[in-house]
N, C-alpha and C. Protein backbone atom coordinates (compact mmCIF):
# COMPACT_ATOMS: atom_id res chain seq x y z
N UNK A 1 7.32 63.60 14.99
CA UNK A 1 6.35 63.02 14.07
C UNK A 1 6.90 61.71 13.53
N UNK A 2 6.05 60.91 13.44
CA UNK A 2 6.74 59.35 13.08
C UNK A 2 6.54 59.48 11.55
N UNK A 3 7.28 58.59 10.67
CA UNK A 3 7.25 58.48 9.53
C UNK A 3 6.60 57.29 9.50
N UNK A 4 5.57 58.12 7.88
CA UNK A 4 4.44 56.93 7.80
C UNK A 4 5.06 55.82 6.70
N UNK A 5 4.67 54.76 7.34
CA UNK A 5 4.79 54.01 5.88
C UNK A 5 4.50 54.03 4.86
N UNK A 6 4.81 54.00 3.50
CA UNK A 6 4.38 53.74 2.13
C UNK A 6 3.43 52.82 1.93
N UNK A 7 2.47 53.10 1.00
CA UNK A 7 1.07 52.76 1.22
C UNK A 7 1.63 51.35 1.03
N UNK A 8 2.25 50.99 -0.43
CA UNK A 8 2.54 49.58 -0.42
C UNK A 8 2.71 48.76 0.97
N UNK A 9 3.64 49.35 1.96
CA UNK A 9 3.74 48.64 3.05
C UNK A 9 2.72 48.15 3.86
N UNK A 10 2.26 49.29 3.82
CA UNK A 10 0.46 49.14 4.50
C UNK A 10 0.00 48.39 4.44
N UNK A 11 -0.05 48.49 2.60
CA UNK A 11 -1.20 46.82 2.35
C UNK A 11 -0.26 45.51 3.00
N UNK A 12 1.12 45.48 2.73
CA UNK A 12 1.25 44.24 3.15
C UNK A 12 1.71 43.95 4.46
N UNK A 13 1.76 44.51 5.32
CA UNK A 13 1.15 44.55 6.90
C UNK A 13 -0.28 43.85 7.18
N UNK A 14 -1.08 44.67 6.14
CA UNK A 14 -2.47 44.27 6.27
C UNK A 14 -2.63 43.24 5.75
N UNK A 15 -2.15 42.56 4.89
CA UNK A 15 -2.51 40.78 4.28
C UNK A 15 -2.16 40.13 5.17
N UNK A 16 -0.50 40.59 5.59
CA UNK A 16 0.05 39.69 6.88
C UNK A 16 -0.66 39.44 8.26
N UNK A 17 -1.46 40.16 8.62
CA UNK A 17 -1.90 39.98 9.64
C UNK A 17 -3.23 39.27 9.10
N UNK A 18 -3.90 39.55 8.43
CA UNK A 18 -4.95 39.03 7.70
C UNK A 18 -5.10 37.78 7.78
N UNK A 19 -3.69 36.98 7.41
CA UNK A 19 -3.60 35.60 6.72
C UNK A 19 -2.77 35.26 8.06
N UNK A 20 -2.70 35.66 9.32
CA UNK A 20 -1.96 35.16 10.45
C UNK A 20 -3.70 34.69 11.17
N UNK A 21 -4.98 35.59 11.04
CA UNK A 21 -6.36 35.75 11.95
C UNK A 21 -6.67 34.51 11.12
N UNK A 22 -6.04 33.95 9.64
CA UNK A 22 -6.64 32.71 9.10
C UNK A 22 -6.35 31.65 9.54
N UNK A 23 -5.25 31.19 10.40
CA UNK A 23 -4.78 30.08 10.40
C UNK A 23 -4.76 29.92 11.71
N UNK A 24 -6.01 28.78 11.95
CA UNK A 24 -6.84 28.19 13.00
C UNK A 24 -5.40 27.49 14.28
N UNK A 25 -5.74 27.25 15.25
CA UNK A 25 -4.89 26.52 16.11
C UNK A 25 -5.29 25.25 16.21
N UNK A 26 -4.23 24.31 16.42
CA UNK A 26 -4.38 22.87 16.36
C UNK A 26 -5.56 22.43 17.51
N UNK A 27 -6.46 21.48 17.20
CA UNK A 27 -7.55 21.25 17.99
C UNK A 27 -7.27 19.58 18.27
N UNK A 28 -8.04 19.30 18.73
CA UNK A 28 -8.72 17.97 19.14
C UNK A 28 -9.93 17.35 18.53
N UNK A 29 -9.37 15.54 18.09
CA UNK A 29 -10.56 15.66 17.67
C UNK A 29 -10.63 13.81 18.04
N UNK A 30 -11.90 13.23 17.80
CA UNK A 30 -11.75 12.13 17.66
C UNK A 30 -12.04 11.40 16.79
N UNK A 31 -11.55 10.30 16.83
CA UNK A 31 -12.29 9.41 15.49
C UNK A 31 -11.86 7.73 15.16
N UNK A 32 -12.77 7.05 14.94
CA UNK A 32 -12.67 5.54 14.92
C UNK A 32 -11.70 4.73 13.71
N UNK A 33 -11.46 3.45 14.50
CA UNK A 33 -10.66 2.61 13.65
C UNK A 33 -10.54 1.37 13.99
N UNK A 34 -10.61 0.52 12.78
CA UNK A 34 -10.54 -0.62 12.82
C UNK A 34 -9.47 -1.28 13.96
N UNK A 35 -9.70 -2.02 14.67
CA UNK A 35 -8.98 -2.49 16.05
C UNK A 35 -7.67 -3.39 15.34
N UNK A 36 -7.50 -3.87 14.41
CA UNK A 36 -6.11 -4.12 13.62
C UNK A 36 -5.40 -3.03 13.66
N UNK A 37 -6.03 -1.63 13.09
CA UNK A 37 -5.07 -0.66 12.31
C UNK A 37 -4.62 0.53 13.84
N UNK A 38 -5.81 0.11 15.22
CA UNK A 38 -5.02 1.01 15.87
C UNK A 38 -4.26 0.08 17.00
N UNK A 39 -3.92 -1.15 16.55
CA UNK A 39 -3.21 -1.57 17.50
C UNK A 39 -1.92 -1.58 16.54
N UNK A 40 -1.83 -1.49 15.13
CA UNK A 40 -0.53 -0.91 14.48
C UNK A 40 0.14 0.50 14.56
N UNK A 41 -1.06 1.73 15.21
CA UNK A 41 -0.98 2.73 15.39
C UNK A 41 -0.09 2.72 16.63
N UNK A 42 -0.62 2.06 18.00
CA UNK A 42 -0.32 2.31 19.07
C UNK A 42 1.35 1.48 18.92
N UNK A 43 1.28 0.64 18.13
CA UNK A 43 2.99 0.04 18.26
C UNK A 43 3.81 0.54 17.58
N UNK A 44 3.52 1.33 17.03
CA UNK A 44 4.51 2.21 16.28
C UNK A 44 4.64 2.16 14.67
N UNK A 45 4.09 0.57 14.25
CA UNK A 45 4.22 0.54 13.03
C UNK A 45 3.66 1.30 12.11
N UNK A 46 1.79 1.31 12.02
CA UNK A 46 1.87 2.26 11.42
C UNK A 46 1.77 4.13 11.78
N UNK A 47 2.50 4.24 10.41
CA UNK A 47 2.82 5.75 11.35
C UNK A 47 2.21 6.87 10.26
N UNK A 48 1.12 6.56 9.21
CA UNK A 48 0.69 8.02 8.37
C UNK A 48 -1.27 6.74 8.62
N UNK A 49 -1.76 8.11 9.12
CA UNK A 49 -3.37 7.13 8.64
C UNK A 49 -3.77 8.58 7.85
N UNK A 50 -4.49 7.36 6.42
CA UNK A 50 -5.14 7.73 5.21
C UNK A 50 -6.71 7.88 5.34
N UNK A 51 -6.87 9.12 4.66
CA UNK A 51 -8.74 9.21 4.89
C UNK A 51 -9.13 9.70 3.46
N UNK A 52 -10.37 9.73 3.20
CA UNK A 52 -10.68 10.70 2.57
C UNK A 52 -10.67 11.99 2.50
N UNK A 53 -10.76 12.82 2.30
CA UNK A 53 -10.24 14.21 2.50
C UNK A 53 -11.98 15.26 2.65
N UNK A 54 -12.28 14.66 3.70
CA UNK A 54 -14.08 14.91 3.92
C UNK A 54 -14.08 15.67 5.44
N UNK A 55 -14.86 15.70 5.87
CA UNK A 55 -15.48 16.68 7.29
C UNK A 55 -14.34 16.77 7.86
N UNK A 56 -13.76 16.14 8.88
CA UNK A 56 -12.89 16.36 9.82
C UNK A 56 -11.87 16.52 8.95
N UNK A 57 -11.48 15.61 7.89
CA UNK A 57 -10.27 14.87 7.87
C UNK A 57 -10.01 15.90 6.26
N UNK A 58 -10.99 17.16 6.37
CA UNK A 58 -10.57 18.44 5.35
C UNK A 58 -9.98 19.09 5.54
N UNK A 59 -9.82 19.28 6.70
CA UNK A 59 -8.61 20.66 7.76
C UNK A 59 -7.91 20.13 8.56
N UNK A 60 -7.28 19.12 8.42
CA UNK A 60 -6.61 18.61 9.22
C UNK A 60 -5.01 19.49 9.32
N UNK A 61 -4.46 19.50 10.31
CA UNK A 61 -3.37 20.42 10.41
C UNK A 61 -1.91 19.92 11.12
N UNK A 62 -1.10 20.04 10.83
CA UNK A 62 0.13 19.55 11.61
C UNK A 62 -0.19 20.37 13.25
N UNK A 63 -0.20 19.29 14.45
CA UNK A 63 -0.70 19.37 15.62
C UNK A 63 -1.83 19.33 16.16
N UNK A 64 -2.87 19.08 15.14
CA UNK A 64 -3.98 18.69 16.01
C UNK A 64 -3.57 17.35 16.72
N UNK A 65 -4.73 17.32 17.27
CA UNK A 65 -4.56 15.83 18.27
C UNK A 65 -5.79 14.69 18.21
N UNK A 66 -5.10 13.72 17.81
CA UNK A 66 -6.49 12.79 17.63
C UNK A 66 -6.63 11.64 18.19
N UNK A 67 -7.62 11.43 19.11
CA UNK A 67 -8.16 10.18 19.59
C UNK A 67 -8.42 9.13 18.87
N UNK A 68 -7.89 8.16 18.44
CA UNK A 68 -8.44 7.18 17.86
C UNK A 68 -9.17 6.45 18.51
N UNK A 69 -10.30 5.38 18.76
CA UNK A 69 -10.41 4.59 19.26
C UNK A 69 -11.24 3.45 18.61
N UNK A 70 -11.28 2.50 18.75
CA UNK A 70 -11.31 1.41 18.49
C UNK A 70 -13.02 1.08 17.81
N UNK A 71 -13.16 0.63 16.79
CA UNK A 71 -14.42 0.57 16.05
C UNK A 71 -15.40 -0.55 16.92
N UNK A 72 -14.34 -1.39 17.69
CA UNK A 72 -15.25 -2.55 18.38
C UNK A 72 -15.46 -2.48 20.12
N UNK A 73 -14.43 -1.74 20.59
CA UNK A 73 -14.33 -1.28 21.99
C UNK A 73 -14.09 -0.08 22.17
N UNK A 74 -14.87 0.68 22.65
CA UNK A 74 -14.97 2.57 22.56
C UNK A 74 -13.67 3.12 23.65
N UNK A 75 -13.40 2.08 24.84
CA UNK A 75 -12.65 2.17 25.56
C UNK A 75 -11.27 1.83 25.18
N UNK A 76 -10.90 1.24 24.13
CA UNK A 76 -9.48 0.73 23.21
C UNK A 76 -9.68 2.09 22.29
N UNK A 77 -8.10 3.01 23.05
CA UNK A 77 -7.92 3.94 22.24
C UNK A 77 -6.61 4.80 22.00
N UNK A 78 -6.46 5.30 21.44
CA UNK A 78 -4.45 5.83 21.04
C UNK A 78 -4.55 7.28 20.83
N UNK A 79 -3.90 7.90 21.42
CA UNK A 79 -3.76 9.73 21.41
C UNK A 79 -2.62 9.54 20.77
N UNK A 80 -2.91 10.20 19.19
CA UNK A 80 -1.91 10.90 19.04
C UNK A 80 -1.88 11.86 18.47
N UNK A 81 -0.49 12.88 17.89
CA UNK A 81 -0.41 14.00 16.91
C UNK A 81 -0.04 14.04 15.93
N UNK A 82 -0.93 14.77 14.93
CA UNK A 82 -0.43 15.04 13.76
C UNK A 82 0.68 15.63 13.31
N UNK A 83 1.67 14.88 12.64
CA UNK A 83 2.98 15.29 12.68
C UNK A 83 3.32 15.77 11.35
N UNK A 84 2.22 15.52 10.37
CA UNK A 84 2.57 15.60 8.61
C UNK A 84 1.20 15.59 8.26
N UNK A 85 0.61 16.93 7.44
CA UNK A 85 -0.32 16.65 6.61
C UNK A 85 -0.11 16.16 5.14
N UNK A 86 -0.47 15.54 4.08
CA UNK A 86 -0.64 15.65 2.85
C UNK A 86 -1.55 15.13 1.81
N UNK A 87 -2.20 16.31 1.35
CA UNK A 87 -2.89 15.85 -0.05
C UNK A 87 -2.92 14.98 -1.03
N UNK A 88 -3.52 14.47 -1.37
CA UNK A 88 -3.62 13.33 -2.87
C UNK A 88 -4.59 13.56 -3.60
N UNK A 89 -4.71 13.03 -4.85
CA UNK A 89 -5.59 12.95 -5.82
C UNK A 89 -5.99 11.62 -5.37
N UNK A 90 -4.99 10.36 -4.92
CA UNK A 90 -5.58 9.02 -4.83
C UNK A 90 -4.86 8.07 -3.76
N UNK A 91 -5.63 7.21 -3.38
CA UNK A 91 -4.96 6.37 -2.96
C UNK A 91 -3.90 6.10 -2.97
N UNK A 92 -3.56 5.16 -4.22
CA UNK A 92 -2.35 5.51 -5.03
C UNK A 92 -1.17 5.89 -4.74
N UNK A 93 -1.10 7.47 -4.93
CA UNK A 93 -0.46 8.18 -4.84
C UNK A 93 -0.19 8.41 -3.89
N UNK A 94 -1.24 8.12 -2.62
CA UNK A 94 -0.84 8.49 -1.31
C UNK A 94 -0.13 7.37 -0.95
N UNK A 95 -0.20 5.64 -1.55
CA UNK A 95 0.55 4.77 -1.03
C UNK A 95 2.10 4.93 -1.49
N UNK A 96 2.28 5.27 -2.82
CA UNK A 96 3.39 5.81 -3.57
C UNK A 96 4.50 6.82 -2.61
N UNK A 97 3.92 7.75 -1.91
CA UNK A 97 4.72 8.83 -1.49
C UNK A 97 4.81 8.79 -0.38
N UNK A 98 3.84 8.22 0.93
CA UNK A 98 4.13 7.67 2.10
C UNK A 98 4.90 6.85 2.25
N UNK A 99 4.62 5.92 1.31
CA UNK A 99 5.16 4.29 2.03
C UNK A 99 4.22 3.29 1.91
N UNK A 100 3.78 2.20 1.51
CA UNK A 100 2.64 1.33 1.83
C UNK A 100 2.87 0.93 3.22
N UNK A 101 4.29 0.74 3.49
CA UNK A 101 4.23 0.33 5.15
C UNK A 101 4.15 1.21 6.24
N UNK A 102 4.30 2.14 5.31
CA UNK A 102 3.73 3.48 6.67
C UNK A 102 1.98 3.48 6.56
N UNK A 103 1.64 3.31 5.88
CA UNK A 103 0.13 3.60 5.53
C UNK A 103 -0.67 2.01 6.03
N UNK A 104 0.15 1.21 5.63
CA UNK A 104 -0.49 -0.48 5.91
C UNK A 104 0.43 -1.78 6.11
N UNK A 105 0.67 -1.64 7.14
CA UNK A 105 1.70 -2.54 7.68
C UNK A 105 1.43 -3.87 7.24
N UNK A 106 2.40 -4.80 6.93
CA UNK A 106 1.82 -6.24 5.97
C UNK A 106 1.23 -6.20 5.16
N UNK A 107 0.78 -5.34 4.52
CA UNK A 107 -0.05 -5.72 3.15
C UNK A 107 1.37 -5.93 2.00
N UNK A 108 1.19 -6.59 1.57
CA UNK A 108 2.57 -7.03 0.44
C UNK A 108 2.40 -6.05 -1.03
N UNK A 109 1.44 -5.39 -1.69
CA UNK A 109 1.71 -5.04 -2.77
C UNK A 109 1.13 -3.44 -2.72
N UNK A 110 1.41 -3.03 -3.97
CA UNK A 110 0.77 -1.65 -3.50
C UNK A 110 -0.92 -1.85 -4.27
N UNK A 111 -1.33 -2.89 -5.22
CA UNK A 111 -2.65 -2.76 -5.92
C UNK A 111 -3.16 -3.55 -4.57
N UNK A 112 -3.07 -4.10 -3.43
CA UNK A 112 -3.65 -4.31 -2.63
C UNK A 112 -3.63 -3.72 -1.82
N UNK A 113 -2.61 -2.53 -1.32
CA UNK A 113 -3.03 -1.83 -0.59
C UNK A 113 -4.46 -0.63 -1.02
N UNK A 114 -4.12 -0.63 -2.09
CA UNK A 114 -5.50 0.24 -3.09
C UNK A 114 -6.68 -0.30 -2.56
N UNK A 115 -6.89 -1.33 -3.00
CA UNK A 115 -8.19 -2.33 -2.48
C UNK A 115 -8.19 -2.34 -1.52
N UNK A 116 -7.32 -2.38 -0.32
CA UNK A 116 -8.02 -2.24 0.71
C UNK A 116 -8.57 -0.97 1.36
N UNK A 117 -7.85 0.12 0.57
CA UNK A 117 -8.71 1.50 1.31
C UNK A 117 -10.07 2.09 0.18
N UNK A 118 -10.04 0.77 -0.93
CA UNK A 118 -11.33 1.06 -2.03
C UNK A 118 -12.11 -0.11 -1.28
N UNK A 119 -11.55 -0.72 -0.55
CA UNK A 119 -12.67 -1.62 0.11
C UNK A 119 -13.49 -0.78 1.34
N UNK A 120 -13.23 0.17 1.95
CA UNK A 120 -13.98 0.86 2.91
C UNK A 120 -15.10 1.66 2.32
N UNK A 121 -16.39 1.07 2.68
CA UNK A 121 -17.66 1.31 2.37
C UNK A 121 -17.21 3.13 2.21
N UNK A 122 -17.78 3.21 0.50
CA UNK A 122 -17.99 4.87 0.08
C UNK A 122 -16.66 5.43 -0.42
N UNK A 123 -15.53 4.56 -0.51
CA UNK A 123 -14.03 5.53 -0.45
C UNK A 123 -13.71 4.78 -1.72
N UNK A 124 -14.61 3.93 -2.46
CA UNK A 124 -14.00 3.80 -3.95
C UNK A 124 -14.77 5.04 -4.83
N UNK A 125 -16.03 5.24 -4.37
CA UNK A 125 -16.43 6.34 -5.30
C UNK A 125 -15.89 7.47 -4.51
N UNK A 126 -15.82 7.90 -3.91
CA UNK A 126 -15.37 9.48 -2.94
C UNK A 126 -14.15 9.71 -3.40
N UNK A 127 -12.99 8.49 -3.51
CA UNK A 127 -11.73 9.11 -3.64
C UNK A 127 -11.17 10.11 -5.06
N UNK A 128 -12.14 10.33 -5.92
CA UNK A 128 -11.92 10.81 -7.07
C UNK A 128 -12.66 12.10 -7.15
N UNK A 129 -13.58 12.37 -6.32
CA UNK A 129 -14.11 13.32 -5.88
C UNK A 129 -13.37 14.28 -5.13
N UNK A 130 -13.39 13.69 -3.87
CA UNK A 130 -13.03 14.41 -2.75
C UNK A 130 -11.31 14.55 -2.00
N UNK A 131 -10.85 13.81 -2.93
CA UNK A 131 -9.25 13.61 -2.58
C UNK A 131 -9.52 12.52 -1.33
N UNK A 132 -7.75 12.45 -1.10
CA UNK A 132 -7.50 11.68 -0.23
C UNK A 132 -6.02 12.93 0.53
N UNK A 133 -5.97 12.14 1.82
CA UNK A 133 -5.45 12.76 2.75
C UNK A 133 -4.41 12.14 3.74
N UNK A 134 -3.10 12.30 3.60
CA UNK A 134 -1.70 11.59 4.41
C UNK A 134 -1.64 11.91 5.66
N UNK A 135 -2.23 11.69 6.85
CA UNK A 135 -2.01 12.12 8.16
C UNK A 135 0.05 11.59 8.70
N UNK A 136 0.57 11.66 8.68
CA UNK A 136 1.15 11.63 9.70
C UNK A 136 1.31 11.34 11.12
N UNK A 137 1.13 10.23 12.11
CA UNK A 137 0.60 9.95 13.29
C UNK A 137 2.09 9.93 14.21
N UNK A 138 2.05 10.88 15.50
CA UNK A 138 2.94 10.21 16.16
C UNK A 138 2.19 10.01 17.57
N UNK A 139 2.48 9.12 18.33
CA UNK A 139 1.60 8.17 19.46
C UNK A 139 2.04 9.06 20.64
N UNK A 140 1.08 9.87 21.32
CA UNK A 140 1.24 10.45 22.44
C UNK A 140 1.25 9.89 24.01
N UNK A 141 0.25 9.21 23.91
CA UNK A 141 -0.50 8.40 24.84
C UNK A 141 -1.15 7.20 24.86
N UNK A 142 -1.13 6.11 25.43
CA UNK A 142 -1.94 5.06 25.23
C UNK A 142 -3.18 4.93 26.46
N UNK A 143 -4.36 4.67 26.09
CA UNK A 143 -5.11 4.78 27.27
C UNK A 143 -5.93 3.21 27.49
């Protein structure tokens, strides 16, 4: 006769597996960018891209894989993986704890790096809403 486990154990067998059926596998996905920021992508410089923290870019996960490609040529495009997720309340904060030069290569200050991701149509009002989001990029492929 096998010895049963103690109920306590039970339950936490049962969360553990529970919270293993929660956590999705890294996918694929795609998504556009300004032809400056992915030809900084594809050279290595920049290496975290910042979003709002909205549809895709809500579940984003260490290993998905993302197509970037190019906002002006659909065929100009950069595979890479997510190597680092992280949360923000702001811009800000996300330029603060990345890096501005990981996040925006040449921009010289950090209140201009602000402005420029409060300059993308909808992401000065959204970012106080909806958070903001630290991707991590490392360059898989160039196509």
């Amino acid at each position: 006769m096998k010895d049963a486990q103690p109920p306590q154990q039970q339950q936490q067998d049962a969360a553990s597996s529970s919270c293993k059926a929660d956590v999705r596998q890294p996918i694929s996905r795609d998504s556009s960018l300004m032809p400056r920021y992915l030809e900084l992508i594809r050279s290595g410089a920049k290496t975290v891209e910042g979003r709002i923290r909205a549809g895709k870019w809500a579940d984003v996960i260490p290993g998905d894989i993302f197509r970037f490609f190019s906002t002006e040529d659909a065929a100009a495009c950069v595979t890479c993986r997510a190597a680092s997720v992280r949360q923000y309340n702001s811009f800000q904060e996300m330029l603060e704890r990345e890096g501005l030069h990981a996040c925006l290569p040449g921009v010289a200050s950090l209140a201009e790096g602000v402005e420029v991701y409060r300059g993308i149509p909808g992401y000065r009002e959204r970012e106080g809403v909806e958070g903001v989001v630290g991707v991590g990029v490392v360059v898989l492929q160039d196509s």
